[in-house]
Structure formats: structure tokens, C-alpha cells
Protein backbone atom coordinates (compact mmCIF):
# COMPACT_ATOMS: atom_id res chain seq x y z
CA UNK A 1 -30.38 -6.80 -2.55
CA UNK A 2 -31.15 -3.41 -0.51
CA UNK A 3 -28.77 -1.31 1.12
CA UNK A 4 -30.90 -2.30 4.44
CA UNK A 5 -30.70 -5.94 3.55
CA UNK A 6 -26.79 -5.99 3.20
CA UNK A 7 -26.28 -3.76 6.58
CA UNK A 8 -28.59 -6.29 8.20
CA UNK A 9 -26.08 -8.96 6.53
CA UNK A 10 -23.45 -7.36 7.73
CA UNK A 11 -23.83 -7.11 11.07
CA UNK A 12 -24.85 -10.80 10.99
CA UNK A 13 -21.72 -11.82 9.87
CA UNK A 14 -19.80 -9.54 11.87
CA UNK A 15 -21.40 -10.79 14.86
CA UNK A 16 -20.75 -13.90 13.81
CA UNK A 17 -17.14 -13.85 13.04
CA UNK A 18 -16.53 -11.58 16.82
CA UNK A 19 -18.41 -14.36 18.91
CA UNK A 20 -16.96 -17.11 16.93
CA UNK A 21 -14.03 -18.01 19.43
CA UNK A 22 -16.82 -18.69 22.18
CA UNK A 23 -19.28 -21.22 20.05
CA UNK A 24 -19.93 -23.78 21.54
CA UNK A 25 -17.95 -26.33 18.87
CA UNK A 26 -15.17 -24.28 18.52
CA UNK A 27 -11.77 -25.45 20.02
CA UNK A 28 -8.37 -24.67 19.79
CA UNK A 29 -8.07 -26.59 16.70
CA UNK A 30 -10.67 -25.08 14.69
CA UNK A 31 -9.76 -21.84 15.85
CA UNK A 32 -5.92 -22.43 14.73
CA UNK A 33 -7.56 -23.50 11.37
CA UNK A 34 -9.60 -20.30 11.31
CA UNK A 35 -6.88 -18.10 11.89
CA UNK A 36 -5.01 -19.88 8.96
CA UNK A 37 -8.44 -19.38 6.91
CA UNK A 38 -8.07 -15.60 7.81
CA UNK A 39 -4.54 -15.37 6.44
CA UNK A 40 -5.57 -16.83 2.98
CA UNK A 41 -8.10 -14.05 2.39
CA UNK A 42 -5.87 -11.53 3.55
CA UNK A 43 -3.49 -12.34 0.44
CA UNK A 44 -6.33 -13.62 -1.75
CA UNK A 45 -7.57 -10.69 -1.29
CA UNK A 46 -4.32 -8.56 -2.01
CA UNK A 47 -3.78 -10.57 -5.32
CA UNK A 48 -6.85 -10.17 -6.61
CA UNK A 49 -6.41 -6.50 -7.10
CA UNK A 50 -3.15 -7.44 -8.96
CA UNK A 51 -5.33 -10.59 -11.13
CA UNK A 52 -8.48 -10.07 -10.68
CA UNK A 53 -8.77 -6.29 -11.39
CA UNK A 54 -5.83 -5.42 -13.39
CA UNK A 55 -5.49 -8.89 -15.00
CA UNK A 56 -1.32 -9.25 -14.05
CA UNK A 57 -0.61 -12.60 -13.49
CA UNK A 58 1.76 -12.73 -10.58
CA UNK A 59 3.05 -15.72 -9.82
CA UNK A 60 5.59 -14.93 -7.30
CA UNK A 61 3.59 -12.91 -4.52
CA UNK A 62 4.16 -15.33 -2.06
CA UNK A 63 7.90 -13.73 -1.69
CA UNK A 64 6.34 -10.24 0.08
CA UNK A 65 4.40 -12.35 2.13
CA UNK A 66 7.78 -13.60 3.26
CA UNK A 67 9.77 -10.39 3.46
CA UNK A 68 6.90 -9.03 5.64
CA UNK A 69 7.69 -12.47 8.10
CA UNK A 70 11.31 -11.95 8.05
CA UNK A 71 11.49 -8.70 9.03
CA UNK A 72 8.95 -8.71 11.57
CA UNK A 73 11.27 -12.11 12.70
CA UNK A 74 14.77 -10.70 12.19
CA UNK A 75 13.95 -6.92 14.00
CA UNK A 76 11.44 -8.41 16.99
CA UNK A 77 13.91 -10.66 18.09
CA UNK A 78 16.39 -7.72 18.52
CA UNK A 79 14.14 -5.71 20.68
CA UNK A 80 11.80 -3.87 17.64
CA UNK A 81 8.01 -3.24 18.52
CA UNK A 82 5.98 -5.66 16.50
CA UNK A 83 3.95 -2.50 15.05
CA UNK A 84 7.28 -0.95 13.52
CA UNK A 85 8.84 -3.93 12.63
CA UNK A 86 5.58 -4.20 10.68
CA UNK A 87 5.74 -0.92 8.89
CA UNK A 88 9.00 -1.58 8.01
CA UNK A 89 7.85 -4.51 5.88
CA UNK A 90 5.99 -2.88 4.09
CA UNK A 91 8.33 -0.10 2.97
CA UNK A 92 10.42 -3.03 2.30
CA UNK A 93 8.10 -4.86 0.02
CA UNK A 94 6.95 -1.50 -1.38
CA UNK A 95 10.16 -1.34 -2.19
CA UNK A 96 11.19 -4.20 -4.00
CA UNK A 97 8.05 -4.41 -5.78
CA UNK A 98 8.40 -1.18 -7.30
CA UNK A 99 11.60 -1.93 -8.25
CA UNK A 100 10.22 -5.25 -9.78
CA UNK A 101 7.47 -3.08 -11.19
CA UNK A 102 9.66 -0.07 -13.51
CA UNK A 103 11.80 -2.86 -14.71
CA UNK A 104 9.03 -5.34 -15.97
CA UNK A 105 5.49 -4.01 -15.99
CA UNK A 106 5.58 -2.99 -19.68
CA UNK A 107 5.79 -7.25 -20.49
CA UNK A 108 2.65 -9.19 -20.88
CA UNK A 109 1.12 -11.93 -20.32
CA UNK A 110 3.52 -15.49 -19.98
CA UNK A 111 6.51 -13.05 -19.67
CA UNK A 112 5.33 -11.12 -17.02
CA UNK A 113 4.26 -14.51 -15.15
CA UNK A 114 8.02 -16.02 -15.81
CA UNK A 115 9.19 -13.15 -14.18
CA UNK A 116 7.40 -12.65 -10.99
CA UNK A 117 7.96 -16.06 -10.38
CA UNK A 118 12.02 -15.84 -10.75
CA UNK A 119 11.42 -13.40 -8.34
CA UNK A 120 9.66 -15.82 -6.09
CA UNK A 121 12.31 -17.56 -6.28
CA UNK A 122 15.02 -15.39 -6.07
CA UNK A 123 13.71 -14.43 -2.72
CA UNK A 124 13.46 -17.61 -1.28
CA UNK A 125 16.48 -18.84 -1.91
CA UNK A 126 18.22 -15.73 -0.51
CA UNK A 127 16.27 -16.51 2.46
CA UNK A 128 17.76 -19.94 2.29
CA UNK A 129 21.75 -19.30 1.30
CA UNK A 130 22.09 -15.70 2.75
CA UNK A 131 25.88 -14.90 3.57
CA UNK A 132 24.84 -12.49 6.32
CA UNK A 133 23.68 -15.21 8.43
CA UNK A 134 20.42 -12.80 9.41
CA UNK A 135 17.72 -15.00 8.49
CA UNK A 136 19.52 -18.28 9.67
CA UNK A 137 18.99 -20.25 6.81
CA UNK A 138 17.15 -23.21 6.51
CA UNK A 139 17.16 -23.81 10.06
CA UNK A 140 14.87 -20.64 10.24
CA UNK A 141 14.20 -18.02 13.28
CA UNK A 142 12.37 -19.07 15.78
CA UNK A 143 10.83 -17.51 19.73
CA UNK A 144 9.63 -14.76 17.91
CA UNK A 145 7.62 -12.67 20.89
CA UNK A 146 3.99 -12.32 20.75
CA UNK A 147 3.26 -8.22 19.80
CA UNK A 148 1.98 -6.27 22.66
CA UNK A 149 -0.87 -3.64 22.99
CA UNK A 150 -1.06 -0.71 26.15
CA UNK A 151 1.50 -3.45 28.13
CA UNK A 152 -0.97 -6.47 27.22
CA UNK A 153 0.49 -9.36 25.22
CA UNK A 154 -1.05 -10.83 22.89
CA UNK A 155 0.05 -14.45 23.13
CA UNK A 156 -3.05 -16.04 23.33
CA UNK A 157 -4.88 -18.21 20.23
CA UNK A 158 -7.87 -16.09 20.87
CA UNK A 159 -6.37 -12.43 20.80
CA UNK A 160 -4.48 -13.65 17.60
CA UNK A 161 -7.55 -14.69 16.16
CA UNK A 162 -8.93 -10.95 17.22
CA UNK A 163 -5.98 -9.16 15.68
CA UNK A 164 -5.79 -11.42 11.97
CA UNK A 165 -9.86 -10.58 12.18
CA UNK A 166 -9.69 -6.75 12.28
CA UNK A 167 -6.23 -7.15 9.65
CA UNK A 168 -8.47 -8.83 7.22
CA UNK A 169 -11.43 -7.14 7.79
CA UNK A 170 -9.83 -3.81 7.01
CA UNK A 171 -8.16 -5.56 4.30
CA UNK A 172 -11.91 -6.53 3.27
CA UNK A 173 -13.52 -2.23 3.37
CA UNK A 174 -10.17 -1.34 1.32
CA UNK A 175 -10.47 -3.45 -1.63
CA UNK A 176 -14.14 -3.24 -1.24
CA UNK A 177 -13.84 0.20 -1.93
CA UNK A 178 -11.64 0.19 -4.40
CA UNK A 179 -13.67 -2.48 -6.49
CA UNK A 180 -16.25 0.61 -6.76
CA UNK A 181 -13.83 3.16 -7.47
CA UNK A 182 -12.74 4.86 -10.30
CA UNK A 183 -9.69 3.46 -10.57
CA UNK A 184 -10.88 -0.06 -11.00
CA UNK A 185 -12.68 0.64 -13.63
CA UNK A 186 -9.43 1.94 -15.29
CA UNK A 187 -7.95 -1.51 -14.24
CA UNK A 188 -10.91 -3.39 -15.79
CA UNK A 189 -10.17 -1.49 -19.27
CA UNK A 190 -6.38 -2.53 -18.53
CA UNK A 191 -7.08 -5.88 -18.11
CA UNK A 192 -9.57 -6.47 -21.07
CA UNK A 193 -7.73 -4.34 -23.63
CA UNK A 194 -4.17 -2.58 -22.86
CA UNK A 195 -4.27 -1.06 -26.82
CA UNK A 196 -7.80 0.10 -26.59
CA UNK A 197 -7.53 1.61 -22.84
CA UNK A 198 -4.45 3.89 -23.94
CA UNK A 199 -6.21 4.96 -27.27
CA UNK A 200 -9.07 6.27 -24.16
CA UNK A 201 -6.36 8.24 -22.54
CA UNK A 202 -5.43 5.61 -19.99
CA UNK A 203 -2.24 5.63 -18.78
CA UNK A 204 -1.79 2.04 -18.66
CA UNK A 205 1.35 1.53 -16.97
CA UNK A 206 0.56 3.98 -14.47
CA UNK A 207 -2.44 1.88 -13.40
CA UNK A 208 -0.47 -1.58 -13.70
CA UNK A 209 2.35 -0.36 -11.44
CA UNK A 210 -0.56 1.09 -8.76
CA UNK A 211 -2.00 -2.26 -8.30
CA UNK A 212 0.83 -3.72 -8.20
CA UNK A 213 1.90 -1.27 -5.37
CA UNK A 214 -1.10 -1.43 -3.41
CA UNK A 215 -1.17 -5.15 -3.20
CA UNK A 216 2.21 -5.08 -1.59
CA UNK A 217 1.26 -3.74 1.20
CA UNK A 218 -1.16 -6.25 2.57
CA UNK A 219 0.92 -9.32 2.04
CA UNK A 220 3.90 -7.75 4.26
CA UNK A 221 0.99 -6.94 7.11
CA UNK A 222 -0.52 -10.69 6.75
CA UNK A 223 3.34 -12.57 6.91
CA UNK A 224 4.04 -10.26 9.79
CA UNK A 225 1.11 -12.03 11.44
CA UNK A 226 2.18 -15.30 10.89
CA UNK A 227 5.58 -14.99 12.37
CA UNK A 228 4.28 -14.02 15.39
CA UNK A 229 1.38 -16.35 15.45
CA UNK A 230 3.43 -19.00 14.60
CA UNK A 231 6.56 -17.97 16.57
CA UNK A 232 8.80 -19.51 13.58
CA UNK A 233 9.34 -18.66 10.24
CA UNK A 234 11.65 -21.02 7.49
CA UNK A 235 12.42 -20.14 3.96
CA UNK A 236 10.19 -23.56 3.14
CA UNK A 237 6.92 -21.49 4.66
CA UNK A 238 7.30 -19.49 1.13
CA UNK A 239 7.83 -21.78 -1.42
CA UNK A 240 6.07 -21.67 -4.71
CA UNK A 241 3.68 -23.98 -3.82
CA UNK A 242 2.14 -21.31 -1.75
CA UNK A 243 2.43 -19.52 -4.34
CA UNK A 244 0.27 -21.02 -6.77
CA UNK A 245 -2.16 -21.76 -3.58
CA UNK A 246 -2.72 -18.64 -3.45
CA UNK A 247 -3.34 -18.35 -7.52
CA UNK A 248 -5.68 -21.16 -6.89
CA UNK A 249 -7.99 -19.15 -4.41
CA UNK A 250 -8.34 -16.70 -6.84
CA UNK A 251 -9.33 -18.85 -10.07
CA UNK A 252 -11.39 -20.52 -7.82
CA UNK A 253 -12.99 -18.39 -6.16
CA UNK A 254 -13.17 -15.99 -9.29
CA UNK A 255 -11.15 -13.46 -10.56
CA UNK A 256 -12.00 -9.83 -9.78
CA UNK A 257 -14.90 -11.03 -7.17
CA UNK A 258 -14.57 -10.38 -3.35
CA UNK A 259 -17.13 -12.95 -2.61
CA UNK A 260 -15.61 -15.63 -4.26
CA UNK A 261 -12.03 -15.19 -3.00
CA UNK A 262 -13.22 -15.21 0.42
CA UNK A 263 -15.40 -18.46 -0.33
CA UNK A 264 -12.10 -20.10 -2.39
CA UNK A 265 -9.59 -19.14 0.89
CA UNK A 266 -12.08 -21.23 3.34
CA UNK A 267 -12.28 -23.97 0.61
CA UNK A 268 -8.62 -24.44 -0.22
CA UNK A 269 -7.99 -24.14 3.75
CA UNK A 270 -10.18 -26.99 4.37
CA UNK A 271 -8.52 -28.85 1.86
CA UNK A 272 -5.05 -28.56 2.88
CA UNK A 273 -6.11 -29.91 6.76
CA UNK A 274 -7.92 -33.05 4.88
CA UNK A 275 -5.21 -33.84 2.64
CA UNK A 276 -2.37 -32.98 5.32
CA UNK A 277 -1.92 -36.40 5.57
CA UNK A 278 -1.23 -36.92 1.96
CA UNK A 279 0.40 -33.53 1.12
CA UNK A 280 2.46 -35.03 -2.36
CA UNK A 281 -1.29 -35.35 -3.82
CA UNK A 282 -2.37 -31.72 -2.70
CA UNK A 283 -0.95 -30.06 -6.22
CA UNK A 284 -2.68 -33.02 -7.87
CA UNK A 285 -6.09 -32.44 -6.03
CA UNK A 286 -5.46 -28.37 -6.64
CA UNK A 287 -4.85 -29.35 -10.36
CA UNK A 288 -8.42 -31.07 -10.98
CA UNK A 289 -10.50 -28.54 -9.34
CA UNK A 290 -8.95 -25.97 -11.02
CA UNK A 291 -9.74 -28.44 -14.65
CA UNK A 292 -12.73 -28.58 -13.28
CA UNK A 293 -13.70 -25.11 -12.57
CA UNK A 294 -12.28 -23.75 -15.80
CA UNK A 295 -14.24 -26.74 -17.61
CA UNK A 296 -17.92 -25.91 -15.81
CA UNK A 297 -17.39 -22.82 -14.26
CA UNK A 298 -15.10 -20.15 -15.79
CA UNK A 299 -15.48 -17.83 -13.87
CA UNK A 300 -14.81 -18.91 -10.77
CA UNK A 301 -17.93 -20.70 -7.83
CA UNK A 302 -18.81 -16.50 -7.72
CA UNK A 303 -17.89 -14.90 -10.68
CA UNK A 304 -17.26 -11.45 -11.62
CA UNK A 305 -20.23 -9.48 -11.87
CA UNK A 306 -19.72 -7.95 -15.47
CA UNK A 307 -21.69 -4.90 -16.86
CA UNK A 308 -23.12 -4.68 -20.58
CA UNK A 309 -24.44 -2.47 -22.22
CA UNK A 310 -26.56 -2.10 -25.37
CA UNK A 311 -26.82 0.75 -28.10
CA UNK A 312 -30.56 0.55 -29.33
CA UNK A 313 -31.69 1.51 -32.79
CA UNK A 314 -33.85 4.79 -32.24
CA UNK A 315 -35.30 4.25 -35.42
């Protein structure tokens, strides 16, 4: 496809996704599940820089997703501007994940996985059992105040929908821009070969702690979002079962593809409103379509656009 044909695209879509609020077969239910939608790409998104491009399998993001919520949650409620409480997130999660990062980067593979997800963990259950009594404990925070712009408040569905659209859409240019960068290509020889990338002069623990970094910052922005949108926040909103949600949009979608993660959020969204009725089967029904995927499609409904190249004989 042309450069002309994907600006033309583009502004289709964009288009689109602006005037989508006023269709005429939207309503405030498909809106709400829209919004949701847009949250799941947001942190698809994220943790595909972390799987997808440098191959890490994290398996406790989920837990700056919540750090970013609680302390939008915990400071808002005490007078803080949505916009710093925001920031502060994600020095928070910047943080913790690089302290995460020094201590257990240089493991591979199932180790590194067992790890992020004590982490997880960890993190919820300090949310849960904290002796400070900041994040009230199971019983969560709730009349968290909608953010405000110039004086206006944003408490309606729509100017949520507005703000979670520009969050993810910038979200969206940055990784987009990174996939064609130098340094993903870096993370690419990372993720195929860690011995053969540092023979090439790659510093390969330089470029596993970077995406780790730079994924923490868009999780903090996207839970910041949902306390406000959803004017409550509870250690159970960050269990690992969103966890490995998240994982599955990814695998689904395909890992290291922009495409597919955004098409595996909207599938796995969809899912979780039809089977909200019979949410102890979801992990089951998550389970066989990823079998199924990694059976007939391996690399995800839009895979990873890989590059070959041949040495020809000159002879």
C-alpha cells in the first residue's frame, strides 16, 4: 500500500473513531464498551513493546496499570489535579519497574515470567492488606472526581471517551514509531538471539531494561483513566486474570504487530461483555482460542511482518 493510500486510510479511520459517539447506533452502552475497548489497546499496546519486540514475557504488568489507578485515586481525592496525580504514576511505576528491571532482567525465559508475576502479585496484595490504611483495602476508594480541563469537567461518557481516544492514539504514533526505529531492530536481535546480538555489539541488557522502561509509562497513564472513568478502583480490578487478558491480546492478536493487538483488544473486549454472564468459563474460552491460534495461526490473526533476506551465488 502507498503512502497516499494509508493517509487516505487514516483519516478514514480517524474520522471515524472522532464522530463515533454521534452514530446513529451508538448508545451509552456501546460507548461504555468502547471506552473499555480503548483501554485494552492502550496496555496491549504497551506490552507489546515489552513481548512483542523485545520478546520478555511479563506476566505481571497488570500491577503498573494499578499503581497508575491508585495514585491517581489516593492523591485526587485529597485535592491533587488529575494531570499531576497522573505524572506522578508514572514516576512511580518508572520506578518500581526499574527497580524490578536491575534486579532481574539478566534471567530468561520461565524465570523471568515467574518473576514478574510474583510481582503482580506482590502488588496486589499490598493493595489488599496495606497497614497504612491509604488504599482502603478491599473495600477500595471510591468518588474519585472527574479531571478537569480550562475549569471544564470532564464527567461526561462522551468527553471520557474523547480523552481515552487521544491517550491511545498517542499511545498508537509512539510505538508506531518506535516499531520503525532503530532501536527495535536491536530488540528484534534481542528477542531472536540474546548470544548472537551481544557477539554484534548489542548491549543486550541495556535494550531489555529500555523496553521494559518505556512500557511503564503507558500502563500508569491508561489505569489513571480508569479510576476516574470509573470513579472506583479495588485491588480485585488488578488481579492476574487481567493479567494474562492482557497476554492474551497480544498472542492473539500477534506478537510484535500493531495491527493485530489493536484487532485482539476489540476481540477479547467483545468477549468478556458476551461471556459476562458466565465469567468462571471466560479463562476456559481464553484458553481454546489461544490452542487454537497457536495450532492454525502462530503468529497471531495479523502476524509479524518478518524480513528475509537471501545471499545469492554470483557465480
Amino acid at each position: 500500500m502507498s503512502s497516499r493510500h494509508q493517509l487516505f486510510l487514516y483519516c478514514i479511520v480517524l474520522s471515524v473513531l472522532f464522530l463515533f459517539p454521534y452514530l446513529p447506533l451508538v448508545n451509552n452502552y456501546i460507548l461504555h464498551i468502547f471506552i473499555l475497548t480503548l483501554i485494552y489497546v492502550v496496555l496491549a499496546l504497551s506490552l507489546n513493546v515489552v513481548i512483542g519486540f523485545a520478546g520478555l514475557l511479563d506476566l505481571g504488568f497488570i500491577a503498573f496499570y494499578g499503581i497508575g489507578a491508585y495514585t491517581t485515586a489516593i492523591l485526587i481525592t485529597r485535592g491533587y489535579s488529575f494531570w499531576v496525580t497522573m505524572i506522578l504514576g508514572i514516576i512511580i511505576s518508572l520506578i518500581f519497574r526499574f527497580i524490578i528491571g536491575m534486579t532481574t532482567l539478566r534471567l530468561r525465559g520461565d524465570y523471568l515470567a515467574i518473576v514478574t508475576l510474583g510481582f503482580g502479585e506482590i502488588v496486589r496484595i499490598v493493595l489488599n492488606n496495606n497497614p497504612f490504611l491509604l488504599t482502603n483495602g478491599p473495600l477500595g476508594i471510591s468518588s474519585i472526581p472527574a479531571p478537569q480541563i480550562a475549569g471544564f469537567i470532564l464527567s461526561s461518557r462522551i468527553s471520557s471517551y474523547y480523552l481515552i481516544l487521544i491517550i491511545c492514539l498517542i499511545t498508537f504514533y509512539i510505538v508506531m514509531r518506535l516499531e520503525h526505529s532503530k532501536i527495535s531492530r536491536m530488540w528484534e536481535a534481542v528477542r531472536e538471539n540474546e548470544d548472537a546480538a551481544s557477539s554484534c555489539g548489542i548491549n543486550v541488557f541495556l535494550m531489555k531494561i529500555s523496553s521494559y522502561l518505556l512500557a511503564a509509562v503507558f500502563a500508569p497513564i491508561a489505569g489513571s483513566f480508569f479510576a476516574q472513568y470509573q470513579k472506583f478502583v479495588s485491588p480485585e480490578s488488578f488481579n492476574f486474570f487481567e493479567s494474562i487478558t492482557i497476554v492474551c491480546i497480544v498472542v492473539l492478536g500477534g506478537m510484535g504487530s500493531i495491527p493485530g493487538v489493536i484487532c485482539g483488544s476489540f476481540i477479547i473486549a467483545i468477549m468478556n461483555e458476551l461471556l459476562r454472564d458466565l465469567a468462571q468459563y471466560r479463562m476456559l474460552a481464553f484458553g481454546l482460542i489461544l490452542v487454537c491460534v497457536m495450532i492454525f495461526k502462530p503468529d497471531g490473526l495479523i502476524g509479524f511482518k518478518r524480513y528475509t533476506f537471501e545471499v545469492k551465488d554470483r557465480r
